[in-house]
Protein backbone atom coordinates (compact mmCIF):
# COMPACT_ATOMS: atom_id res chain seq x y z
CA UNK A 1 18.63 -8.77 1.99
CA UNK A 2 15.14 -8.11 3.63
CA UNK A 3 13.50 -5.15 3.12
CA UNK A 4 13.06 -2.34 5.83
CA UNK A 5 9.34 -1.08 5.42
CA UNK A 6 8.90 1.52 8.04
CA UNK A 7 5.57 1.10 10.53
CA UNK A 8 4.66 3.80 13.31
CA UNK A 9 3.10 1.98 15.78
CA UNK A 10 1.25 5.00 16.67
CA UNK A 11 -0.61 4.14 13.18
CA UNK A 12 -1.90 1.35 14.89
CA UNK A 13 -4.56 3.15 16.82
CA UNK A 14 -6.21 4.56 13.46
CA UNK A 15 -6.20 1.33 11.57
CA UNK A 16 -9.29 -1.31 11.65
CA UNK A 17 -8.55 -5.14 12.14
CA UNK A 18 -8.75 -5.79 8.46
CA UNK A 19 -6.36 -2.92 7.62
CA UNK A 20 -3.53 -4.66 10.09
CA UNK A 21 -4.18 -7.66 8.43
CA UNK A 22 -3.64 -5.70 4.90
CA UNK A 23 -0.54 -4.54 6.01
CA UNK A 24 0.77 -8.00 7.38
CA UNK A 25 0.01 -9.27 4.09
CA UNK A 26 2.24 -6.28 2.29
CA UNK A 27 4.80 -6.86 4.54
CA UNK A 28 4.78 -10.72 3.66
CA UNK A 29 4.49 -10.33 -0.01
CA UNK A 30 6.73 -7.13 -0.08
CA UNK A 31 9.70 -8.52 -1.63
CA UNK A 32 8.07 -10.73 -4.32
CA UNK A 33 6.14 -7.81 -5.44
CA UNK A 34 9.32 -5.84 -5.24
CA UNK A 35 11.58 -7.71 -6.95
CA UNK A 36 8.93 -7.96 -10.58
CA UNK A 37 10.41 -5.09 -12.37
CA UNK A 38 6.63 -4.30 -13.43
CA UNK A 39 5.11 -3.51 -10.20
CA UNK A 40 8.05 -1.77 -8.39
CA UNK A 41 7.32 1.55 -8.00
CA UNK A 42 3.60 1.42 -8.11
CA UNK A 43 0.79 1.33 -5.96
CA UNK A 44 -0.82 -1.47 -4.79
CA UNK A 45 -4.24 -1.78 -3.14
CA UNK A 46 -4.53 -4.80 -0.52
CA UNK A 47 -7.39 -6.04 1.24
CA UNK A 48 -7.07 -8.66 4.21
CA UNK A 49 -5.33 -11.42 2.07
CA UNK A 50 -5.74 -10.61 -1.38
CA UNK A 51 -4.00 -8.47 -3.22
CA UNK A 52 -6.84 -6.07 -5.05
CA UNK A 53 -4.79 -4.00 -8.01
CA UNK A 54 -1.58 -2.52 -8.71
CA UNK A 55 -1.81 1.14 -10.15
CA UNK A 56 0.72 3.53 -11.54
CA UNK A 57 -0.16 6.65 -9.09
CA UNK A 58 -1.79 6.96 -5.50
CA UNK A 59 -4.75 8.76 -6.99
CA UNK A 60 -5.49 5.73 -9.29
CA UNK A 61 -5.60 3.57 -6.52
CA UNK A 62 -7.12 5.65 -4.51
CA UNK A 63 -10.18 6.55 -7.11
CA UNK A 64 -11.05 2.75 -7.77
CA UNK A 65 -10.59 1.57 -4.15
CA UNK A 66 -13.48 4.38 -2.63
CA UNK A 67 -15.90 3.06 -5.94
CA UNK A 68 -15.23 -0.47 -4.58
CA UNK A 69 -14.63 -0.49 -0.94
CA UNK A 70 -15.98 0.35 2.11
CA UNK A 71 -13.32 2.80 4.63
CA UNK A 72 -11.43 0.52 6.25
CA UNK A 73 -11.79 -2.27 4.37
CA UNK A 74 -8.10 -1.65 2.03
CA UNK A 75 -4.40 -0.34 2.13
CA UNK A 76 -2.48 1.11 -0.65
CA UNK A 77 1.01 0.95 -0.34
CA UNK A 78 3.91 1.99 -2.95
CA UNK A 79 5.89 -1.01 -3.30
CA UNK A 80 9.35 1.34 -2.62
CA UNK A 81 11.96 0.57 -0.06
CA UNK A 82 12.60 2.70 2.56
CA UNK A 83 16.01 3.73 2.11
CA UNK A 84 14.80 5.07 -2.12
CA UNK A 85 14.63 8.43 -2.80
CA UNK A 86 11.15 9.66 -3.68
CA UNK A 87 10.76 12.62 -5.85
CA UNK A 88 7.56 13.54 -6.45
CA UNK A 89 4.84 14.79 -4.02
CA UNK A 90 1.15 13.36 -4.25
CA UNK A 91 -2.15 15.34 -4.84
CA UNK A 92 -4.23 15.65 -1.72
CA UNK A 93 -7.25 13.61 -1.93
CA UNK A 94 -10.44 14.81 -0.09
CA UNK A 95 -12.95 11.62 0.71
């Protein structure tokens, strides 16, 4: 069964060429990542075609991809499937 990863295609407007690409590539690798009982759950940080790091929490992620990257150069994703039950809320993160 293929995943259902949600997409507003109002997003669209706000995301650079190589973030659309990013998310292509999460979309196509979703279910591979998914399905390794080691990265389900976390937080991946994609770039283009290349998958950059997985990371337990958002913030993680989030920390080492501003050091590294340029804006609009990355994605991070949680590799969860739409219809899960998230129970936590993130920290906001001022850049």
């Amino acid at each position: 069964m293929e995943a259902q990863i949600s997409h507003n295609k109002y997003v669209d407007e706000f995301l650079s060429a190589k973030q659309k690409d990013s998310f292509a590539f999460f979309k196509e690798k979703f279910e591979e990542l998914y399905n390794n009982p080691l990265y389900r759950h976390k937080f991946v940080l994609i770039s283009g075609n290349e998958l950059l790091g997985i990371f337990d929490t958002h913030e993680n992620a989030m920390k080492y991809a501003v050091i590294k990257y340029r804006p609009g150069e990355y994605i991070v994703q949680e590799l969860i499937k739409d219809d899960e039950v998230v129970n936590f809320l993130y920290p906001a993160l001022a850049i």
